[in-house]
PDB file of N, CA and C in Angstrom:
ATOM      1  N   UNK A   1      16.100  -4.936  10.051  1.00  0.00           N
ATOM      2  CA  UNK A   1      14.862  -4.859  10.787  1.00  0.00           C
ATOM      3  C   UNK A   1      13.732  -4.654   9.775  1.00  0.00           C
ATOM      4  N   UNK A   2      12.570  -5.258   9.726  1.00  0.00           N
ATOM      5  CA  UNK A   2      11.482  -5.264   8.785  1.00  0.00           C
ATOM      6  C   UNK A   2      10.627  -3.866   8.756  1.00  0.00           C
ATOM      7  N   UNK A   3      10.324  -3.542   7.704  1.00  0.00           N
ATOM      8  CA  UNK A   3       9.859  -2.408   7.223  1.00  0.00           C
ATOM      9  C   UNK A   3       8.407  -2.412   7.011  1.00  0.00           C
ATOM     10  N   UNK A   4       7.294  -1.319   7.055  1.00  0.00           N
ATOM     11  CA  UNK A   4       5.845  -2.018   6.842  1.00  0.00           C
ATOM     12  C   UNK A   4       5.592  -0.784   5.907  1.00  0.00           C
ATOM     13  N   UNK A   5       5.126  -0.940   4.851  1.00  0.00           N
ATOM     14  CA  UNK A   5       4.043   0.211   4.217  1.00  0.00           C
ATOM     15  C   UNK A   5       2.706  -0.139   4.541  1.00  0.00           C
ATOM     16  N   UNK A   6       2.129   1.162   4.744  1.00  0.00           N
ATOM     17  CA  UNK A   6       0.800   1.325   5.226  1.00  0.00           C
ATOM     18  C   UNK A   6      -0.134   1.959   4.419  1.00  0.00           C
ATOM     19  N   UNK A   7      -0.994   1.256   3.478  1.00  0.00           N
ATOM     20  CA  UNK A   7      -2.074   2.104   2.759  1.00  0.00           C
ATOM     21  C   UNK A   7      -2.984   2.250   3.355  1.00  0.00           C
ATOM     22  N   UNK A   8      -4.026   3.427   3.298  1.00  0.00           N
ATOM     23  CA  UNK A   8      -5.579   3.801   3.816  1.00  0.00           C
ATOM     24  C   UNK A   8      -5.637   4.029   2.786  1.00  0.00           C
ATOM     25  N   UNK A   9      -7.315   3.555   2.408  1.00  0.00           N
ATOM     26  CA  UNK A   9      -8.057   4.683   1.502  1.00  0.00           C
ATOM     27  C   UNK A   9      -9.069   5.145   2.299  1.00  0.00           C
ATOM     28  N   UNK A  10      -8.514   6.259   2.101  1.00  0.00           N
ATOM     29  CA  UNK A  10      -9.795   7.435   2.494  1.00  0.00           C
ATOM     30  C   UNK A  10     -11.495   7.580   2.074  1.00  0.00           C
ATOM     31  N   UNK A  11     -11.072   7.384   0.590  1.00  0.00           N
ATOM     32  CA  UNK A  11     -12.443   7.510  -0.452  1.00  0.00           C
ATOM     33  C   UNK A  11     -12.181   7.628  -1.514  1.00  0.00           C
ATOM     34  N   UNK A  12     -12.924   6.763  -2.288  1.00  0.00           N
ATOM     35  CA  UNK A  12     -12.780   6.310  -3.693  1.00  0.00           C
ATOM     36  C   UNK A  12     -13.449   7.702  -4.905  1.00  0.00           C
ATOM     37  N   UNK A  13     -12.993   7.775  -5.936  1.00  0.00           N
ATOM     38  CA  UNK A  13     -13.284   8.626  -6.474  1.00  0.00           C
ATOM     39  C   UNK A  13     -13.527   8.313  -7.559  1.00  0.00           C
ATOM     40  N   UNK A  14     -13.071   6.898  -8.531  1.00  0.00           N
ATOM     41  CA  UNK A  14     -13.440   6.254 -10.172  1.00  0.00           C
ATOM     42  C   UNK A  14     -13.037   4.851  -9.756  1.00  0.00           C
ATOM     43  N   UNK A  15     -13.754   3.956  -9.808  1.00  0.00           N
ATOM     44  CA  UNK A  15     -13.588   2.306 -10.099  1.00  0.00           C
ATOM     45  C   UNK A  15     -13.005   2.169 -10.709  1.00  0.00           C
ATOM     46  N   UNK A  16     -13.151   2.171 -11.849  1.00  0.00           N
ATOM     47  CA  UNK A  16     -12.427   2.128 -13.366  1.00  0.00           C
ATOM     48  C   UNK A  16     -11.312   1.968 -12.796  1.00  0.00           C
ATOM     49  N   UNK A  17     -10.912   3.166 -12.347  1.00  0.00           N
ATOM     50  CA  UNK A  17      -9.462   3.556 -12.162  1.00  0.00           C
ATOM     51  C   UNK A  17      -8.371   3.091 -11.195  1.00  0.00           C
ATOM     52  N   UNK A  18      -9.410   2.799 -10.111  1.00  0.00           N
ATOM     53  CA  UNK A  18      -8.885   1.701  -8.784  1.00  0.00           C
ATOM     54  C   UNK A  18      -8.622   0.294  -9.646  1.00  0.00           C
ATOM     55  N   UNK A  19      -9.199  -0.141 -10.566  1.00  0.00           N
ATOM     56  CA  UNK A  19      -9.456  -1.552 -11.003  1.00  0.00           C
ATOM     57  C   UNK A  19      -7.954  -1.611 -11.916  1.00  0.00           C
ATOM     58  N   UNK A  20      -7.283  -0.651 -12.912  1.00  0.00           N
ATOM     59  CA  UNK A  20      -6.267  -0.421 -13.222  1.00  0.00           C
ATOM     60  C   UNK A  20      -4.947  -0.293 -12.027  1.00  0.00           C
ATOM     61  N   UNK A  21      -5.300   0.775 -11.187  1.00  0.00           N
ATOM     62  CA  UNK A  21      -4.508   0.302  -9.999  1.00  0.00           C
ATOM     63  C   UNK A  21      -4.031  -1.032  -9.500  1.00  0.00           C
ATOM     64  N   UNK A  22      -4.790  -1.666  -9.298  1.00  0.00           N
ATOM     65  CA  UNK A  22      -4.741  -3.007  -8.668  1.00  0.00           C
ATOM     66  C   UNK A  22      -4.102  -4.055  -9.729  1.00  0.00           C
ATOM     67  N   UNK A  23      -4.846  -3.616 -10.614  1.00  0.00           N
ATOM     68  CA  UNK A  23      -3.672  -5.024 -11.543  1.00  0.00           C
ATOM     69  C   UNK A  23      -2.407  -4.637 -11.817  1.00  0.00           C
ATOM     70  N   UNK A  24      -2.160  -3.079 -11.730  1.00  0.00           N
ATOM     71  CA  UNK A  24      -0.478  -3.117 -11.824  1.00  0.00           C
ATOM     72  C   UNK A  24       0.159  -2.977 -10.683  1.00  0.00           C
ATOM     73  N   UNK A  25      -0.202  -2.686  -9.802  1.00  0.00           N
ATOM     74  CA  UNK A  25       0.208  -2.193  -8.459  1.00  0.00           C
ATOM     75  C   UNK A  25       0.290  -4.125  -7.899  1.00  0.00           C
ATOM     76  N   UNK A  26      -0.214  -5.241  -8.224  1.00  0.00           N
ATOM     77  CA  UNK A  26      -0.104  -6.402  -8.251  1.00  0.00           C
ATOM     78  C   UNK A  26       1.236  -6.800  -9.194  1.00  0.00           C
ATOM     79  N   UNK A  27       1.481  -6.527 -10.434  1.00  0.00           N
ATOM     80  CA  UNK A  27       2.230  -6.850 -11.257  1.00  0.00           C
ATOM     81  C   UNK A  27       3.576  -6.064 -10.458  1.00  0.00           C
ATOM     82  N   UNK A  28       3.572  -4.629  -9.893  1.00  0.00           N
ATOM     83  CA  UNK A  28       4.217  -4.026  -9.188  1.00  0.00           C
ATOM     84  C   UNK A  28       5.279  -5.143  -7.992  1.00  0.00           C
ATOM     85  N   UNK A  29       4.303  -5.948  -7.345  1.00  0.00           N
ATOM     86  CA  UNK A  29       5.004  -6.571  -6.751  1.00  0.00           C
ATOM     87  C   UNK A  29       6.426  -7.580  -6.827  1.00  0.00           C
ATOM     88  N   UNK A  30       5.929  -7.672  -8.292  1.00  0.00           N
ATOM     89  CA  UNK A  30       7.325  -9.215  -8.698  1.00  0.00           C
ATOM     90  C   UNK A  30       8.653  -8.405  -8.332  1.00  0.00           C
ATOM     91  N   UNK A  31       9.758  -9.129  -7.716  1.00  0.00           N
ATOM     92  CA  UNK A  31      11.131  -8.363  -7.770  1.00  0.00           C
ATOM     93  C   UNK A  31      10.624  -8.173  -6.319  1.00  0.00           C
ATOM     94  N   UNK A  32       9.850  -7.637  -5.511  1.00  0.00           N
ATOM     95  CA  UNK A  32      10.105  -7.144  -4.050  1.00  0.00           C
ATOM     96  C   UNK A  32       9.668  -7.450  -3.192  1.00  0.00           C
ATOM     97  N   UNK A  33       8.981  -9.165  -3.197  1.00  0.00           N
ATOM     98  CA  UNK A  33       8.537  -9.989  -2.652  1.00  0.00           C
ATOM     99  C   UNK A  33       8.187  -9.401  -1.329  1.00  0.00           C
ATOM    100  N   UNK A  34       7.234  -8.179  -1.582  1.00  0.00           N
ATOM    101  CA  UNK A  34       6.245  -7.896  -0.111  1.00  0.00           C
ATOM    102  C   UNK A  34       5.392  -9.009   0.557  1.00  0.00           C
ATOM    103  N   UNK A  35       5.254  -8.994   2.051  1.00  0.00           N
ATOM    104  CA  UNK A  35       4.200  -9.704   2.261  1.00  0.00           C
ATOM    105  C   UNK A  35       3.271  -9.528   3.120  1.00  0.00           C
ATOM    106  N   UNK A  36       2.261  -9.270   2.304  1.00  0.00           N
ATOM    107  CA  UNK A  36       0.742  -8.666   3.101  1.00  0.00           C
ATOM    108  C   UNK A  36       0.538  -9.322   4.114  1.00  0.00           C
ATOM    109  N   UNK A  37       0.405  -8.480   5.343  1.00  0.00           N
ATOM    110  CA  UNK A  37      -0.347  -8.673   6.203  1.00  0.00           C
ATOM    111  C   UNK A  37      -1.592  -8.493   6.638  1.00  0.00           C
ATOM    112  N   UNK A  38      -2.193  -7.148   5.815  1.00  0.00           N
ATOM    113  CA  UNK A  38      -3.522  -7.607   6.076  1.00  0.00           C
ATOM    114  C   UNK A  38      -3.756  -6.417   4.562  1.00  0.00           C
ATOM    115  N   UNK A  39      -5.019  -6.892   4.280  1.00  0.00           N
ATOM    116  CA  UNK A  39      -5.099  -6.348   2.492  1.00  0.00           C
ATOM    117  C   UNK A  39      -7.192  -6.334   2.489  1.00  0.00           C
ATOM    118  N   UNK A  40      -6.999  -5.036   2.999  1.00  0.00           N
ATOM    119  CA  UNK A  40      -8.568  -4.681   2.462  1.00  0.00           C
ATOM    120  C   UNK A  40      -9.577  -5.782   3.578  1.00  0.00           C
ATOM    121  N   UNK A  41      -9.196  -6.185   4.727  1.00  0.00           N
ATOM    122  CA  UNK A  41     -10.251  -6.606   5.668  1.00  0.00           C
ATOM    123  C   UNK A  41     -11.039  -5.941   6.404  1.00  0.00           C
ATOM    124  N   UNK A  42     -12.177  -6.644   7.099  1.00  0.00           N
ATOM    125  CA  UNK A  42     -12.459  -5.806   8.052  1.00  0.00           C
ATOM    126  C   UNK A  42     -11.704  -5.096   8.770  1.00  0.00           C
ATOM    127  N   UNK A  43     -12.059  -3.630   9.820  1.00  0.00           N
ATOM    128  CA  UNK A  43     -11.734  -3.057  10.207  1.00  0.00           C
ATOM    129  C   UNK A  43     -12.170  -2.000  10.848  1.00  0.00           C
ATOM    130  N   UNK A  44     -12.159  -1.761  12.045  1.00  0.00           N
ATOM    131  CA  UNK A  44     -12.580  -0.683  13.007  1.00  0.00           C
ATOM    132  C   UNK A  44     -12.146   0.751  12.958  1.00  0.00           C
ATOM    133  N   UNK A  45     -12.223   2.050  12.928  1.00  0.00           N
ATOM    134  CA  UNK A  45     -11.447   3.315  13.161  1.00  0.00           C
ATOM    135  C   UNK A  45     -11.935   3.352  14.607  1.00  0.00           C
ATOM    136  N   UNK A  46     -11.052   3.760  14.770  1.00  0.00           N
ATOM    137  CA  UNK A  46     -10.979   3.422  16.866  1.00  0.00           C
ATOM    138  C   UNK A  46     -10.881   5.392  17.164  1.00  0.00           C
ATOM    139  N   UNK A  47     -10.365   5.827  16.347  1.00  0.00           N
ATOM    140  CA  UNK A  47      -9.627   7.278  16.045  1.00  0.00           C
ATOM    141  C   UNK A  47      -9.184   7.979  14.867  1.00  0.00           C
ATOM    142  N   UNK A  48     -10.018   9.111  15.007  1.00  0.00           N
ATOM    143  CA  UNK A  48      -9.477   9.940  13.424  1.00  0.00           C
ATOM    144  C   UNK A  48     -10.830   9.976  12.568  1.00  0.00           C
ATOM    145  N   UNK A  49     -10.010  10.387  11.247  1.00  0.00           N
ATOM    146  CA  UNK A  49     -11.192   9.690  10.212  1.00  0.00           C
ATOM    147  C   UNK A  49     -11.401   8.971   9.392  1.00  0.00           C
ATOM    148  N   UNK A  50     -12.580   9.084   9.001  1.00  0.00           N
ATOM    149  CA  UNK A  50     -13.516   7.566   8.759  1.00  0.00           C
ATOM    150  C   UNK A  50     -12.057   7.410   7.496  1.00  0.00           C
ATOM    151  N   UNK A  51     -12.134   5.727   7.017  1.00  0.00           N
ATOM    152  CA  UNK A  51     -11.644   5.299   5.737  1.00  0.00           C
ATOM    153  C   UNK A  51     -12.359   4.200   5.139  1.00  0.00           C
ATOM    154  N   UNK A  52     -11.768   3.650   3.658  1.00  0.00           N
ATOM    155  CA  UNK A  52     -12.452   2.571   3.219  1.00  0.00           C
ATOM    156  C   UNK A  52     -11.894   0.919   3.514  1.00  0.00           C
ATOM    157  N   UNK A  53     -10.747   1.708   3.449  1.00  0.00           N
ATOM    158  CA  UNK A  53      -9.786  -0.134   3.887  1.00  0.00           C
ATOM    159  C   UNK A  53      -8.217   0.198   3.753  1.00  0.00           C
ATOM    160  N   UNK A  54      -7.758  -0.653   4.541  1.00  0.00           N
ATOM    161  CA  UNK A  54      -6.422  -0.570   4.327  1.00  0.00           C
ATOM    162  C   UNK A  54      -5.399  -2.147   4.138  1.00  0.00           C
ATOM    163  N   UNK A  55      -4.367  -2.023   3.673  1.00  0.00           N
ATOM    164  CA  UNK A  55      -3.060  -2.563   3.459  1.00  0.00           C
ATOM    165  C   UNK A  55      -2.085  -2.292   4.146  1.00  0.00           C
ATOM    166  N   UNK A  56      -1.374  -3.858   4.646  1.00  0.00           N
ATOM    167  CA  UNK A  56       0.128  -3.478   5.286  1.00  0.00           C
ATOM    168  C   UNK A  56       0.743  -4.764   4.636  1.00  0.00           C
ATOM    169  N   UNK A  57       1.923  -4.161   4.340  1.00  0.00           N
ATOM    170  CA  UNK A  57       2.885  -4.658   3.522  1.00  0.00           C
ATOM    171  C   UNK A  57       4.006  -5.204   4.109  1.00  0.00           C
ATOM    172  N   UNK A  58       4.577  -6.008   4.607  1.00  0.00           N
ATOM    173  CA  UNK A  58       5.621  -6.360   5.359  1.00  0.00           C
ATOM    174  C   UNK A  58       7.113  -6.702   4.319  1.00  0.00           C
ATOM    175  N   UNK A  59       8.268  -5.350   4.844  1.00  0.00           N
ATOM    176  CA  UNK A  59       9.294  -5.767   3.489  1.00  0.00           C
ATOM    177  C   UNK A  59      10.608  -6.103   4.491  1.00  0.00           C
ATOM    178  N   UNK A  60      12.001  -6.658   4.111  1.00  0.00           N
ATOM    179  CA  UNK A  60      13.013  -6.750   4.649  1.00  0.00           C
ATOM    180  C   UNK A  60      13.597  -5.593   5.815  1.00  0.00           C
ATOM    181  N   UNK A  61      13.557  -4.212   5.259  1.00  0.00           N
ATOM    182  CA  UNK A  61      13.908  -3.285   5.694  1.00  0.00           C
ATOM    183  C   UNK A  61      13.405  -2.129   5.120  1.00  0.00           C
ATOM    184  N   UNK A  62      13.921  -0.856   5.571  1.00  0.00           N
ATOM    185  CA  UNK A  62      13.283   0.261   4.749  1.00  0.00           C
ATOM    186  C   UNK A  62      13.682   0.454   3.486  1.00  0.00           C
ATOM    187  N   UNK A  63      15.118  -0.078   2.832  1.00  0.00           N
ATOM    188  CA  UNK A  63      15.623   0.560   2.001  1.00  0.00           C
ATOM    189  C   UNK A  63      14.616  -0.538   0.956  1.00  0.00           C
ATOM    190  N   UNK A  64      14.541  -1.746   1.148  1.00  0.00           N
ATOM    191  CA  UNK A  64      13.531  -2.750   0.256  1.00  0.00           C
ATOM    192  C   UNK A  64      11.918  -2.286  -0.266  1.00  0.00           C
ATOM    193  N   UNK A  65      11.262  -1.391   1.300  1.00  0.00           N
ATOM    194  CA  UNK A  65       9.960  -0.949   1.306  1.00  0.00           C
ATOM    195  C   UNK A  65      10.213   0.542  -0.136  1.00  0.00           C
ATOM    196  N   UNK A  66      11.410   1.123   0.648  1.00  0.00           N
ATOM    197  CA  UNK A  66      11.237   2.330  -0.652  1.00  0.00           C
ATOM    198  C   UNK A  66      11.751   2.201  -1.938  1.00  0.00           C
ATOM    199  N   UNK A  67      12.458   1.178  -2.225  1.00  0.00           N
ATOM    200  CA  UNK A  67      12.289   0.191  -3.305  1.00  0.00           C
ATOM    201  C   UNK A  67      11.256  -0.356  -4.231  1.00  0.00           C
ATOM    202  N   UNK A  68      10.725  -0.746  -3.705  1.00  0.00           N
ATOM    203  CA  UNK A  68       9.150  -0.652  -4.026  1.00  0.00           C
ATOM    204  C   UNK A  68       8.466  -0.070  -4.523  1.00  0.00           C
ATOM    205  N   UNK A  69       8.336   1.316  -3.799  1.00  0.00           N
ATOM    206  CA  UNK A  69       7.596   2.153  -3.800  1.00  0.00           C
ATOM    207  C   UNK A  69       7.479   3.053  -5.035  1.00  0.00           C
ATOM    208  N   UNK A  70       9.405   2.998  -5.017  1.00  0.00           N
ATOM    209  CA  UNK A  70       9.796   4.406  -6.043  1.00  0.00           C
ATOM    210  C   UNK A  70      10.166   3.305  -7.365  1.00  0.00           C
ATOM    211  N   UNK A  71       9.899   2.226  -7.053  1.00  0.00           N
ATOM    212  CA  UNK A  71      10.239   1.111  -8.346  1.00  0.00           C
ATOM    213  C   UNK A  71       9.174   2.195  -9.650  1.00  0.00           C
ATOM    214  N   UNK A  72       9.427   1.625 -10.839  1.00  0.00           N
ATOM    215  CA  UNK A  72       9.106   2.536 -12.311  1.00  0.00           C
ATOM    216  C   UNK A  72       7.489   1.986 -12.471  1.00  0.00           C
ATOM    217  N   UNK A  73       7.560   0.570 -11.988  1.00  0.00           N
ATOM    218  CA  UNK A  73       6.167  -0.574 -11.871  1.00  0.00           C
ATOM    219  C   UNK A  73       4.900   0.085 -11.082  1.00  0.00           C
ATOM    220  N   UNK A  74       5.999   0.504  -9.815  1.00  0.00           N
ATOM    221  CA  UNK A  74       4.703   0.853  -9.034  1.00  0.00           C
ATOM    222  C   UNK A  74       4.185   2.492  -9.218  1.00  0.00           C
ATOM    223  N   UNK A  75       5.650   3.046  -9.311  1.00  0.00           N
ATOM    224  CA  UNK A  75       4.742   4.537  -9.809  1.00  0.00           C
ATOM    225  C   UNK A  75       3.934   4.405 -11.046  1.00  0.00           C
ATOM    226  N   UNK A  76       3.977   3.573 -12.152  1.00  0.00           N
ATOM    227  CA  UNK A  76       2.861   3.479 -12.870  1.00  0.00           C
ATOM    228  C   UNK A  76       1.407   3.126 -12.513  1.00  0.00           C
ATOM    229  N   UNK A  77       1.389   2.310 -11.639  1.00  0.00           N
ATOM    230  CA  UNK A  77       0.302   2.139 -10.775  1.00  0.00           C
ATOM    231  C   UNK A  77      -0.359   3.187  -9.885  1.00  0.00           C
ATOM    232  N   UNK A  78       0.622   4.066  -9.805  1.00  0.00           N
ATOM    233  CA  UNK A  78       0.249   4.858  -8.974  1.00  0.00           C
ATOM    234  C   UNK A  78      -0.733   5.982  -9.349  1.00  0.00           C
ATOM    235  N   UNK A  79      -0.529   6.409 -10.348  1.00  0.00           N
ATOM    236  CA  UNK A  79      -0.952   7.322 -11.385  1.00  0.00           C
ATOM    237  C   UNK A  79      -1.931   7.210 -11.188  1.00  0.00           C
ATOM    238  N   UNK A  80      -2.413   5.894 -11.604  1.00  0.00           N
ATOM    239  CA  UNK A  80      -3.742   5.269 -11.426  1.00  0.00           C
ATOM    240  C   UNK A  80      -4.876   5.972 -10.030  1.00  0.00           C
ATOM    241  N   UNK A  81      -3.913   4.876  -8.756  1.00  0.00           N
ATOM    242  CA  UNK A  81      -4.429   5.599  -7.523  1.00  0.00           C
ATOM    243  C   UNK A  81      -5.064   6.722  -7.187  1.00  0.00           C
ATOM    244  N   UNK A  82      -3.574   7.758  -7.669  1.00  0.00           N
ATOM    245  CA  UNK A  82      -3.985   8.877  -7.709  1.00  0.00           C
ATOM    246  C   UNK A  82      -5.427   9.794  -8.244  1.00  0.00           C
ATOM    247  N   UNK A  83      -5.806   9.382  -9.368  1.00  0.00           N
ATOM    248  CA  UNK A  83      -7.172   9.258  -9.823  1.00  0.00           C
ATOM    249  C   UNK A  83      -7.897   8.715  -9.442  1.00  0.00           C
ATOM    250  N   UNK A  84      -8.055   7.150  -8.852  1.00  0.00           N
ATOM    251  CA  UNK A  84      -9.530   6.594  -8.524  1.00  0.00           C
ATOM    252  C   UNK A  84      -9.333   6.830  -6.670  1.00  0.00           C
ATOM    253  N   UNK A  85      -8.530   7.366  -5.849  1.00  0.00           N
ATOM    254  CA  UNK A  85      -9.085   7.666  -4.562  1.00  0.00           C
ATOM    255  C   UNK A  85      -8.229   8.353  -3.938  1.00  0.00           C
ATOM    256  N   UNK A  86      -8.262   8.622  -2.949  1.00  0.00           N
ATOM    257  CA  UNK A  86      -7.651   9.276  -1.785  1.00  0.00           C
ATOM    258  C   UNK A  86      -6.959   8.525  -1.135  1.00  0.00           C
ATOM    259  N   UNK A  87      -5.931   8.662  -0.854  1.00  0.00           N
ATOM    260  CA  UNK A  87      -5.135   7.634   0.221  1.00  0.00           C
ATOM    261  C   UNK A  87      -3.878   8.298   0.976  1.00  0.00           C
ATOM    262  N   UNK A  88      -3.553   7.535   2.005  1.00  0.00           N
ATOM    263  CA  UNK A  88      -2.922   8.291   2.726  1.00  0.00           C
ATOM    264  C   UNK A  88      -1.445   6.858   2.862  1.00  0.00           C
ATOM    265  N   UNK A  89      -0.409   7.004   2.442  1.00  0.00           N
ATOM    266  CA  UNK A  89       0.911   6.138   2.314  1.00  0.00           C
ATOM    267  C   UNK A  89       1.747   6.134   3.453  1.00  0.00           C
ATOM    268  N   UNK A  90       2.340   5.704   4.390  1.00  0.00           N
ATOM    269  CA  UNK A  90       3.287   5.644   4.697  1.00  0.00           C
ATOM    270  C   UNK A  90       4.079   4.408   5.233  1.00  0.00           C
ATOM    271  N   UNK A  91       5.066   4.380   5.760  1.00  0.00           N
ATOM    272  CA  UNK A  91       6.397   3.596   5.473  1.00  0.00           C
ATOM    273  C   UNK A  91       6.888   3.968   6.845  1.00  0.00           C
ATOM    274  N   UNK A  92       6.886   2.444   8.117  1.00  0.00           N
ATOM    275  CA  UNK A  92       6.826   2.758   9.038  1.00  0.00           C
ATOM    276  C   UNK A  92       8.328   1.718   8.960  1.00  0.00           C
ATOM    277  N   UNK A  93       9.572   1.919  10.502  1.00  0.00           N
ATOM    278  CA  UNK A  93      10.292   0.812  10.650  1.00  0.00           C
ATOM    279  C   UNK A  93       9.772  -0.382  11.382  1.00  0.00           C
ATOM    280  N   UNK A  94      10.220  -1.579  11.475  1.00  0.00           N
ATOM    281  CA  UNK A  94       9.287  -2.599  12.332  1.00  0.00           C
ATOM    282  C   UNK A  94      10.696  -2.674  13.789  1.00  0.00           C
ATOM    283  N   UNK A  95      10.276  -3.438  14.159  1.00  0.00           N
ATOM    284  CA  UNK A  95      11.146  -3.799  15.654  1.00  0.00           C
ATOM    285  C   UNK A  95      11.932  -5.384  15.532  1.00  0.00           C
ATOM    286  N   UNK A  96      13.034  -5.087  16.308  1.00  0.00           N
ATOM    287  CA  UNK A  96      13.924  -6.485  15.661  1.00  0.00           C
ATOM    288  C   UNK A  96      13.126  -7.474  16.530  1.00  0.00           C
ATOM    289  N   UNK A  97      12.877  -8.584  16.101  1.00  0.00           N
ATOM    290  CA  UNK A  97      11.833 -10.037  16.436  1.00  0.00           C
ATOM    291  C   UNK A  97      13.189 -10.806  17.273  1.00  0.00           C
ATOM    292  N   UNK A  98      12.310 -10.912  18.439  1.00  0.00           N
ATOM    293  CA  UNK A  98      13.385 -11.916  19.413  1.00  0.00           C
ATOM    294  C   UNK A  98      13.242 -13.479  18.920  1.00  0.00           C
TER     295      UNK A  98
END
């Protein structure tokens, strides 16, 4: 059953540092052939609070999504994140497709 990671950013805190993010957190991808479903578009908060944009990631299953995640590629990227914003991660299951 397909797996989704879910990024928000909350609020940015260094460019610089988001801009490092993104090119490895891109390079991150080879090997786990995610596929975005939606990546930094418009977007409404209907509920909660405010954010800057979000990402959903569409993977095989969960064990593929946390694969990913905890891959050596992407925690280097992450580092990054961690410095240029706020974000909020999680890793939802999807529903089997008739």
């Amino acid at each position: 059953m397909p797996a989704y990671v879910v990024l928000t950013r909350e609020r940015t805190h260094d460019a610089k540092e988001m801009e490092q993010y993104a090119n490895k957190a891109k390079a991150a991808r080879e090997g786990h052939d995610p596929k975005p479903l939606a990546f930094y578009g418009d977007f409404e908060v209907m509920e909660g609070s405010d954010m800057e944009g979000a990402v959903i990631l569409r993977f095989p299953d969960m064990a593929a999504a946390r694969a990913w995640y905890q891959s050596d590629a992407y925690q280097e990227a992450r580092k990054h994140r961690f410095q240029g914003a706020d974000y909020r991660v999680f890793i939802v299951d999807g529903v089997e497709e008739a």
